[in-house]
N, C-alpha and C. Protein backbone atom coordinates (compact mmCIF):
# COMPACT_ATOMS: atom_id res chain seq x y z
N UNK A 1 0.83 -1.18 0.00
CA UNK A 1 0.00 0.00 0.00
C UNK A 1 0.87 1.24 0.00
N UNK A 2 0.52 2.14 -0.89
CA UNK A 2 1.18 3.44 -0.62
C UNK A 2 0.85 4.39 0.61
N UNK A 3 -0.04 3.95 1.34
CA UNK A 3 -0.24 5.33 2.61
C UNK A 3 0.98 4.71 3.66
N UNK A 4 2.07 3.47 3.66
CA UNK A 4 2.49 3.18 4.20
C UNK A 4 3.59 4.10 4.26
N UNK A 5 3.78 4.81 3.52
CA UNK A 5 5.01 5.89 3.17
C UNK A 5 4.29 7.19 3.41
N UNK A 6 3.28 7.81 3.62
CA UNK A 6 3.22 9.16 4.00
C UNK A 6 3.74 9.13 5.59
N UNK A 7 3.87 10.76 5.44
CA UNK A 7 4.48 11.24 6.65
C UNK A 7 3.53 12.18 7.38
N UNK A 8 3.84 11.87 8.85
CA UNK A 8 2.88 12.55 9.56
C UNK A 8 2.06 13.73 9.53
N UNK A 9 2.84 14.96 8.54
CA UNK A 9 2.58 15.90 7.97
C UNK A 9 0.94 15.47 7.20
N UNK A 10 1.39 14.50 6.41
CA UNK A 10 0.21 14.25 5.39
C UNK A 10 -0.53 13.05 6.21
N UNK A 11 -0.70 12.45 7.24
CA UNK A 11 -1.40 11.88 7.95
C UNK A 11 -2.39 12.99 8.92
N UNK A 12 -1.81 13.60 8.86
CA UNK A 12 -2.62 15.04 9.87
C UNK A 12 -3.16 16.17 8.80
N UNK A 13 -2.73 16.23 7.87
CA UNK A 13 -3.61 16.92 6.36
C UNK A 13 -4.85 16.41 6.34
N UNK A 14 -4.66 14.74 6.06
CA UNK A 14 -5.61 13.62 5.37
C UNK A 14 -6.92 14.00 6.34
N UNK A 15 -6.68 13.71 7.47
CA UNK A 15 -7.21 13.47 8.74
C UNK A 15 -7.88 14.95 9.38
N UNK A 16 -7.46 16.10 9.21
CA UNK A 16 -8.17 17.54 9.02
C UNK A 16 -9.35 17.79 7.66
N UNK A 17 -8.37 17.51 6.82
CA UNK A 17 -9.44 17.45 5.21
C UNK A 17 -10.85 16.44 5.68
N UNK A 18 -10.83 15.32 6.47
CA UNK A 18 -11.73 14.39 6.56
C UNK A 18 -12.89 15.29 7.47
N UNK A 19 -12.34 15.59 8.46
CA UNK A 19 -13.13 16.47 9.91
C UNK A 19 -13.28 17.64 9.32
N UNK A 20 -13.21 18.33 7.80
CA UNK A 20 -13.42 19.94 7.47
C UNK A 20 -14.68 18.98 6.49
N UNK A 21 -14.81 18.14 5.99
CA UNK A 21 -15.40 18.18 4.97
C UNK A 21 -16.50 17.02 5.91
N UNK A 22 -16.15 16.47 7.33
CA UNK A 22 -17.65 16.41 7.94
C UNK A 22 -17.99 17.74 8.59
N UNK A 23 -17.34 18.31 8.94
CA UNK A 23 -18.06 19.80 9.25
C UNK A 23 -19.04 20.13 8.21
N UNK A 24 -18.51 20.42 7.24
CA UNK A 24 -19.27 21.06 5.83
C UNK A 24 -20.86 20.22 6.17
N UNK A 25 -20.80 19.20 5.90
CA UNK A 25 -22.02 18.06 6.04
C UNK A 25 -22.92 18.75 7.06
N UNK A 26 -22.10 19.00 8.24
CA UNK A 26 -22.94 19.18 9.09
C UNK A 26 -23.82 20.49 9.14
N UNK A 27 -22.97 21.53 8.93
CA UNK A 27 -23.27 22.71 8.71
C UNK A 27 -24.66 22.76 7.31
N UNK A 28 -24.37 21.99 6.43
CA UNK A 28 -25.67 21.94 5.27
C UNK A 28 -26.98 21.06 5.54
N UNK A 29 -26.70 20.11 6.55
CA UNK A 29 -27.68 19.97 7.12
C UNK A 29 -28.51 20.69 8.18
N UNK A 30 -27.78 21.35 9.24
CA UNK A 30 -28.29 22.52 9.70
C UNK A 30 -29.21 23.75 9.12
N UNK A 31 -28.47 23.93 7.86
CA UNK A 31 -29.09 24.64 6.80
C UNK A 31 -30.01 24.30 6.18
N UNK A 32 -30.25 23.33 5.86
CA UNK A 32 -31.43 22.67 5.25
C UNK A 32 -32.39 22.39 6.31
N UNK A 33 -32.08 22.21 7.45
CA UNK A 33 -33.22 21.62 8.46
C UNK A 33 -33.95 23.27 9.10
N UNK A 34 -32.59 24.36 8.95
CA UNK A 34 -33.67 25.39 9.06
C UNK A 34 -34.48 25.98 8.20
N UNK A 35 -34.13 25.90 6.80
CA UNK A 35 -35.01 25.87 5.74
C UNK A 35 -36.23 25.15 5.53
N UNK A 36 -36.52 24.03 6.18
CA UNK A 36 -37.15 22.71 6.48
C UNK A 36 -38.37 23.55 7.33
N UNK A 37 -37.70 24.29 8.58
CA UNK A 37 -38.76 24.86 9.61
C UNK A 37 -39.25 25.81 8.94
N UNK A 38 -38.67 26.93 8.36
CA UNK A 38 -39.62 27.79 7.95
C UNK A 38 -40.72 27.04 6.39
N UNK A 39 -40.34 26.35 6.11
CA UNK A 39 -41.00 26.05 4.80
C UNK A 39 -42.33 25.40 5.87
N UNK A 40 -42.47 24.56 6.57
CA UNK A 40 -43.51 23.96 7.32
C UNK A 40 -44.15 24.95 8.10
N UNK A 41 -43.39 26.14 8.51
CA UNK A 41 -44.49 27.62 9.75
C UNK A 41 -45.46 28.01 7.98
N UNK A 42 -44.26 28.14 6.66
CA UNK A 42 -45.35 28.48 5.80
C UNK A 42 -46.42 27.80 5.40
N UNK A 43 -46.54 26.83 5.23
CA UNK A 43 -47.21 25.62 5.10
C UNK A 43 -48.49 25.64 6.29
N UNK A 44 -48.11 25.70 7.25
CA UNK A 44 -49.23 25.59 8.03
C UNK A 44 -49.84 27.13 8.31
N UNK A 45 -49.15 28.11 7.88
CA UNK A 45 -49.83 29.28 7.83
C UNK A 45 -50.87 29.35 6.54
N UNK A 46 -50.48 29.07 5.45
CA UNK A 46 -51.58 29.16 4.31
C UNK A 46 -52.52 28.13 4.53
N UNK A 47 -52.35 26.94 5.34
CA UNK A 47 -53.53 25.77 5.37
C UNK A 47 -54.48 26.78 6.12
N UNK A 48 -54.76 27.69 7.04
CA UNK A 48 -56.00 28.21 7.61
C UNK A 48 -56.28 29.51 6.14
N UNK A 49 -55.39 29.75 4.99
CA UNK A 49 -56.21 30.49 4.03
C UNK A 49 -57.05 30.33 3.04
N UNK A 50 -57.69 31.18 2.55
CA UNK A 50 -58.08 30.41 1.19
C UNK A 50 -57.73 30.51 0.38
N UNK A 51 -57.91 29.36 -0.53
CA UNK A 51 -57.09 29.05 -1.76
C UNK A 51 -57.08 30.60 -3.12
N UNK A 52 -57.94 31.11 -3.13
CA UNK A 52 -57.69 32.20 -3.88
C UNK A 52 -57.14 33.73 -3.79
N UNK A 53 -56.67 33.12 -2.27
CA UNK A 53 -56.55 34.70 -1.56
C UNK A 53 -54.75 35.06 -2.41
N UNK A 54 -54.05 36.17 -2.40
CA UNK A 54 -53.10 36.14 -3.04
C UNK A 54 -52.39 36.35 -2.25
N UNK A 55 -50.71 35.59 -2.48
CA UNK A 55 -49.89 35.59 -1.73
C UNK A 55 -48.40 35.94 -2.41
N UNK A 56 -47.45 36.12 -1.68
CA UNK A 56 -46.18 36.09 -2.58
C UNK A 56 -45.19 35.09 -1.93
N UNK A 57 -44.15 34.83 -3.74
CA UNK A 57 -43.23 34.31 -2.91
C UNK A 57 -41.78 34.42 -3.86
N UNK A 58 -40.66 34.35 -3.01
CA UNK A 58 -39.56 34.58 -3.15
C UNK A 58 -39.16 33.82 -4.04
N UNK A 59 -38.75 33.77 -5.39
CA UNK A 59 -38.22 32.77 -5.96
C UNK A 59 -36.53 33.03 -6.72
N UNK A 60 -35.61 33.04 -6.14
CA UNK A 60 -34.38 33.40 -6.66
C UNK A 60 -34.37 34.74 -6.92
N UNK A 61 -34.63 34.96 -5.55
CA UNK A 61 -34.32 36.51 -5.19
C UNK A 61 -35.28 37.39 -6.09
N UNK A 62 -36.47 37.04 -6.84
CA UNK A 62 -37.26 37.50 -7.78
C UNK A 62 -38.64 37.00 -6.68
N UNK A 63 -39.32 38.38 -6.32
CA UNK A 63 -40.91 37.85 -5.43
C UNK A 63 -41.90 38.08 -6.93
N UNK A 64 -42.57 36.86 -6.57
CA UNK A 64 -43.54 36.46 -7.64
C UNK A 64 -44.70 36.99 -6.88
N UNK A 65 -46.21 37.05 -7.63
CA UNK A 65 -47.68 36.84 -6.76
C UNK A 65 -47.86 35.95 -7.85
N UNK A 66 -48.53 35.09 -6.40
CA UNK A 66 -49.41 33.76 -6.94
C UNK A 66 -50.51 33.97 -6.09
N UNK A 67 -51.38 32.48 -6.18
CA UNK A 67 -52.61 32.31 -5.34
C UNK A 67 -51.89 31.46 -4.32
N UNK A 68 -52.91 31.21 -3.22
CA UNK A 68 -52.40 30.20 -2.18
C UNK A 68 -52.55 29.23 -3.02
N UNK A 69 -53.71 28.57 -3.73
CA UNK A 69 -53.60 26.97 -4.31
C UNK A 69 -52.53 27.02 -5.03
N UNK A 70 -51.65 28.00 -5.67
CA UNK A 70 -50.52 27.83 -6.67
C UNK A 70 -49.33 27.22 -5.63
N UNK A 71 -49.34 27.99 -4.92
CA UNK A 71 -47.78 28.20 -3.95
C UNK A 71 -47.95 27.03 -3.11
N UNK A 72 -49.59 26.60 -2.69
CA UNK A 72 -49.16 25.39 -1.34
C UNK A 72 -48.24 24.18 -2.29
N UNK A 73 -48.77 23.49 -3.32
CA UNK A 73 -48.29 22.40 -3.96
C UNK A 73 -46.83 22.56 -3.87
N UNK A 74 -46.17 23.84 -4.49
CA UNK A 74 -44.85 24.25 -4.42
C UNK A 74 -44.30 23.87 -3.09
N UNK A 75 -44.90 23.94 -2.40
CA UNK A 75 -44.39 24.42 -0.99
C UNK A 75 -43.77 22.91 -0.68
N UNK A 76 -45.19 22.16 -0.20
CA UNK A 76 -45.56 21.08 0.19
C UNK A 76 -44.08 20.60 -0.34
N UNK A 77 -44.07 20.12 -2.34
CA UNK A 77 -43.33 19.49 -2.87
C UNK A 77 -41.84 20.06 -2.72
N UNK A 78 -41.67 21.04 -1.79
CA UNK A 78 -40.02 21.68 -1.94
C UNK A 78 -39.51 21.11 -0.57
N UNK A 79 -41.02 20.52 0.45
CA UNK A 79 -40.79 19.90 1.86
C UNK A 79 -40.25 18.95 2.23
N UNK A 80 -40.45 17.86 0.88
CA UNK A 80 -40.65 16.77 0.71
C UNK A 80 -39.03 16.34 0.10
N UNK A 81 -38.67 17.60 -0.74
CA UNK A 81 -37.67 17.91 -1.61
C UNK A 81 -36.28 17.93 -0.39
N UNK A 82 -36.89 19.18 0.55
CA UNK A 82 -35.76 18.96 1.78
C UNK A 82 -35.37 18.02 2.75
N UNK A 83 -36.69 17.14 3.09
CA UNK A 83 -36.80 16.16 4.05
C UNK A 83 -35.58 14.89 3.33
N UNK A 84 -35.57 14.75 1.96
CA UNK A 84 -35.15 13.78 1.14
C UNK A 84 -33.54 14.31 1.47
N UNK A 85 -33.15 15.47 1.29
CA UNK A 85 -31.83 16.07 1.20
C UNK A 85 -31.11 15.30 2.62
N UNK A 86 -32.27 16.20 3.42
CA UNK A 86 -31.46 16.22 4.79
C UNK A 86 -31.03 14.33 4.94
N UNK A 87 -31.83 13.68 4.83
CA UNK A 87 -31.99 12.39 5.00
C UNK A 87 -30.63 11.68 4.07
N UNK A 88 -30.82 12.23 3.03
CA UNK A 88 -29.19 11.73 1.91
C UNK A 88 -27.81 12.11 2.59
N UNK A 89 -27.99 13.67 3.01
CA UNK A 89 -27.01 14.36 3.63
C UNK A 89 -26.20 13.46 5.39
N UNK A 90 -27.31 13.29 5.94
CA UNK A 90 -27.21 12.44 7.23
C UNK A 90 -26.80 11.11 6.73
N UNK A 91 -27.25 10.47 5.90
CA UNK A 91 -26.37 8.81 5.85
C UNK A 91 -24.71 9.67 5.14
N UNK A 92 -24.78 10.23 4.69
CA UNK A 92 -23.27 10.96 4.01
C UNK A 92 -22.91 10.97 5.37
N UNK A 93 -23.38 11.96 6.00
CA UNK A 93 -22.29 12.27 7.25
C UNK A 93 -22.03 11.12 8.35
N UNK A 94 -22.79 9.94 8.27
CA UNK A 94 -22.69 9.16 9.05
C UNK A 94 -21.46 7.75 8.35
N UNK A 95 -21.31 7.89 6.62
CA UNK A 95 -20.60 7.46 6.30
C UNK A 95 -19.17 7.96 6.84
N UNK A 96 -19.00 9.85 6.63
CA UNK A 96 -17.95 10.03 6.70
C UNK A 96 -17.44 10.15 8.23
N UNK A 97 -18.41 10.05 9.08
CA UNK A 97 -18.09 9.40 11.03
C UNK A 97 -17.10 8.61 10.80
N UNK A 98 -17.85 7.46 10.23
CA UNK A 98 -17.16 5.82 10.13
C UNK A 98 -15.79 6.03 9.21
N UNK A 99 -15.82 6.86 8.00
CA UNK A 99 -14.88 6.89 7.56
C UNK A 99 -13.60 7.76 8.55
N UNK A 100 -13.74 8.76 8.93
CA UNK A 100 -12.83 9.30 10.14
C UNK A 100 -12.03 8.48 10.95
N UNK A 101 -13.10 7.30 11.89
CA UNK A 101 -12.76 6.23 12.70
C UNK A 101 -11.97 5.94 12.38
N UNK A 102 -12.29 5.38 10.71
CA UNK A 102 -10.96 4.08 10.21
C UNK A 102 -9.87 4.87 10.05
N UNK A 103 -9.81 6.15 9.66
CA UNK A 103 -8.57 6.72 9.35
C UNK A 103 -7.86 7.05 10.74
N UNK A 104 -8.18 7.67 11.49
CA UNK A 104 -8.28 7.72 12.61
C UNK A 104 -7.20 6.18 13.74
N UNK A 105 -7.99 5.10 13.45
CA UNK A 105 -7.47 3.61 14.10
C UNK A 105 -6.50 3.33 13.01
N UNK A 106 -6.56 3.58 11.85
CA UNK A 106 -5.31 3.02 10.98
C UNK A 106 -3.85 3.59 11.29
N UNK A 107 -4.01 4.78 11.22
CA UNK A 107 -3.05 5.72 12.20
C UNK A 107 -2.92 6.18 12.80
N UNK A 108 -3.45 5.52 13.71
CA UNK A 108 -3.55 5.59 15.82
C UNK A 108 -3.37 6.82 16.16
N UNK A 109 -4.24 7.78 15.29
CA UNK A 109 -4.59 9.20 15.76
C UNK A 109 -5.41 9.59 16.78
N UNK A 110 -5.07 10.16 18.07
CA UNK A 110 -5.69 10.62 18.95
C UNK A 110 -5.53 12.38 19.05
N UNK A 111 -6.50 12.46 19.46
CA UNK A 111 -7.26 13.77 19.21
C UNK A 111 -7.11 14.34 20.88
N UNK A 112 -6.47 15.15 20.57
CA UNK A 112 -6.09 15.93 22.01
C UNK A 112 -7.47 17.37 22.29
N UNK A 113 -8.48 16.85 23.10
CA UNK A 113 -9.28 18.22 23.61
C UNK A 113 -8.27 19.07 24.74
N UNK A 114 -8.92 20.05 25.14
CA UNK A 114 -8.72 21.23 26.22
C UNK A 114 -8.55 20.22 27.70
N UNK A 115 -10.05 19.53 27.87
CA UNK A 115 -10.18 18.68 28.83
C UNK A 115 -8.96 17.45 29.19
N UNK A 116 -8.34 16.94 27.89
CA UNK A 116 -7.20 16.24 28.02
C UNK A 116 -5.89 16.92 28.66
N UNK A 117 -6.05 17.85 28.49
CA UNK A 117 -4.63 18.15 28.88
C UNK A 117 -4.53 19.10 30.00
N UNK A 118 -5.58 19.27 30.56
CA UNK A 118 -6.14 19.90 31.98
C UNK A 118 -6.05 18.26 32.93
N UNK A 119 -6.67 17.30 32.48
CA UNK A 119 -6.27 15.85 32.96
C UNK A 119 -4.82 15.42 33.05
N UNK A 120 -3.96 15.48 32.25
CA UNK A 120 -2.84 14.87 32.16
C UNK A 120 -1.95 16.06 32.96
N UNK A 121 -2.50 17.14 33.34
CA UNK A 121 -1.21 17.77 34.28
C UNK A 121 -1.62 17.55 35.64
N UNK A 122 -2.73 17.17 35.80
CA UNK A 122 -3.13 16.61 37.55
C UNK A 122 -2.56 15.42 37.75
N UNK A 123 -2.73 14.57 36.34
CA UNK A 123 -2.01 13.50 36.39
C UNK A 123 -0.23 13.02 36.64
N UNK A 124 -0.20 14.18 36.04
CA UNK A 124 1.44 13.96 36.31
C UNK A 124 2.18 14.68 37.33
N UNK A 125 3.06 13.56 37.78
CA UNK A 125 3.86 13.89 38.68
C UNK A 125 4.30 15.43 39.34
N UNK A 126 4.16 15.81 40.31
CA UNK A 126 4.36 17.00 40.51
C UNK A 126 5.70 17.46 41.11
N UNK A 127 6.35 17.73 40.22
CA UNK A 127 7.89 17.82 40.71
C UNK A 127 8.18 18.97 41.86
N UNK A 128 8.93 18.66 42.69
CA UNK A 128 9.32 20.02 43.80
C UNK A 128 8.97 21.34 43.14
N UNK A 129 8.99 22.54 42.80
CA UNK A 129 9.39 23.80 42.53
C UNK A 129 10.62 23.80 43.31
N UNK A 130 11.92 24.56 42.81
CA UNK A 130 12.95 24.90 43.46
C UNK A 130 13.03 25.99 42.70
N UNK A 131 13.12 27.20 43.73
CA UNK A 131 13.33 28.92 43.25
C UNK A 131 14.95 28.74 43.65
N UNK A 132 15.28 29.44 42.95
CA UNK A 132 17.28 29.40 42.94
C UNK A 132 17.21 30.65 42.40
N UNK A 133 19.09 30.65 42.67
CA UNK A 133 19.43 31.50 41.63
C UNK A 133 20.47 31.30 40.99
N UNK A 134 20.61 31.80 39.74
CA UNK A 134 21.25 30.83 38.64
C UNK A 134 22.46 31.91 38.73
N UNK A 135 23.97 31.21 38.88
CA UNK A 135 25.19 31.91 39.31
C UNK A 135 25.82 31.34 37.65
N UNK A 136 26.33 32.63 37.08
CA UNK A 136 26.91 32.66 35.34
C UNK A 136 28.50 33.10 36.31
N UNK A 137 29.38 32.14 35.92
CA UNK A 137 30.97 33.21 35.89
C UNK A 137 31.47 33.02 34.57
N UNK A 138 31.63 34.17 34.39
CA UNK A 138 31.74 35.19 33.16
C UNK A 138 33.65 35.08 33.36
N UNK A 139 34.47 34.27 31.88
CA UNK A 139 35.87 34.01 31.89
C UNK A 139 36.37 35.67 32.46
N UNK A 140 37.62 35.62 32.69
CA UNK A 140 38.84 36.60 32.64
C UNK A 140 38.47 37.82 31.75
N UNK A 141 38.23 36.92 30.17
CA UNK A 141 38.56 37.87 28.72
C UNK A 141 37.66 38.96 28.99
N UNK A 142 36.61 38.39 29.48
CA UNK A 142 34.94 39.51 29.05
C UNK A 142 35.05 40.79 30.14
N UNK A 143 36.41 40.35 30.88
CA UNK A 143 36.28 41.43 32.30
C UNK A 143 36.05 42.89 31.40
């Protein structure tokens, strides 16, 4: 195998690129799931209107007027459209979990938090403090 020859440099690239690009995932699902909420407050706001009353709506930065019966179908079908995303997006990000792991256990990468290393100085040994003072003799030449 060739990853047997990269160097830690590019084991800690590989392994950042993996955790930036599940970030990304995560962050577009966030995005989509808040897109998700307002599309459903609209949705259940036009279900108490009537269908001919006129409404607007945003379509690529261009506001259209339609009727409510025009826009609910839209709506409904853009709900259905996000629910599908988020759902594709989440098995992605749950692939690239698992994919992390393996990269992760293949090259026995451990991940140092804040909390780790607040642990490991209680943990370790606590050597004396000794305040001194540090005596320099300075040769003949420098007199």
């Amino acid at each position: 195998m060739a990853d047997k020859g990269k160097s830690p440099e590019e084991i800690v690239a590989g392994f950042n690129a993996l955790r930036n690009e599940q970030r990304r995932l995560a962050l577009k699902i966030s995005e989509m799931e808040v897109d998700q909420n307002e599309h459903k407050i609209v949705v259940d706001a036009l279900g108490k209107i009537e269908d001919d009353r006129k409404c607007f709506r945003l379509i690529n930065g261009v506001l259209v007027e339609r009727t409510v019966k025009e826009v609910r179908p839209q709506l409904l079908q853009s709900l259905e459209q996000l629910g599908e995303a988020i759902r594709l997006h989440n098995e992605a990000l749950t692939r690239k979990g698992t994919e992390l792991n393996d990269y992760k256990e293949k090259y026995n990468i451990r991940v140092r938090n804040a909390g780790d290393e607040e642990q490991e100085k209680q943990e370790a040994p606590k050597a004396p403090q000794q305040a001194g003072v540090l005596h320099v003799q300075i040769p003949a030449a420098f007199d």
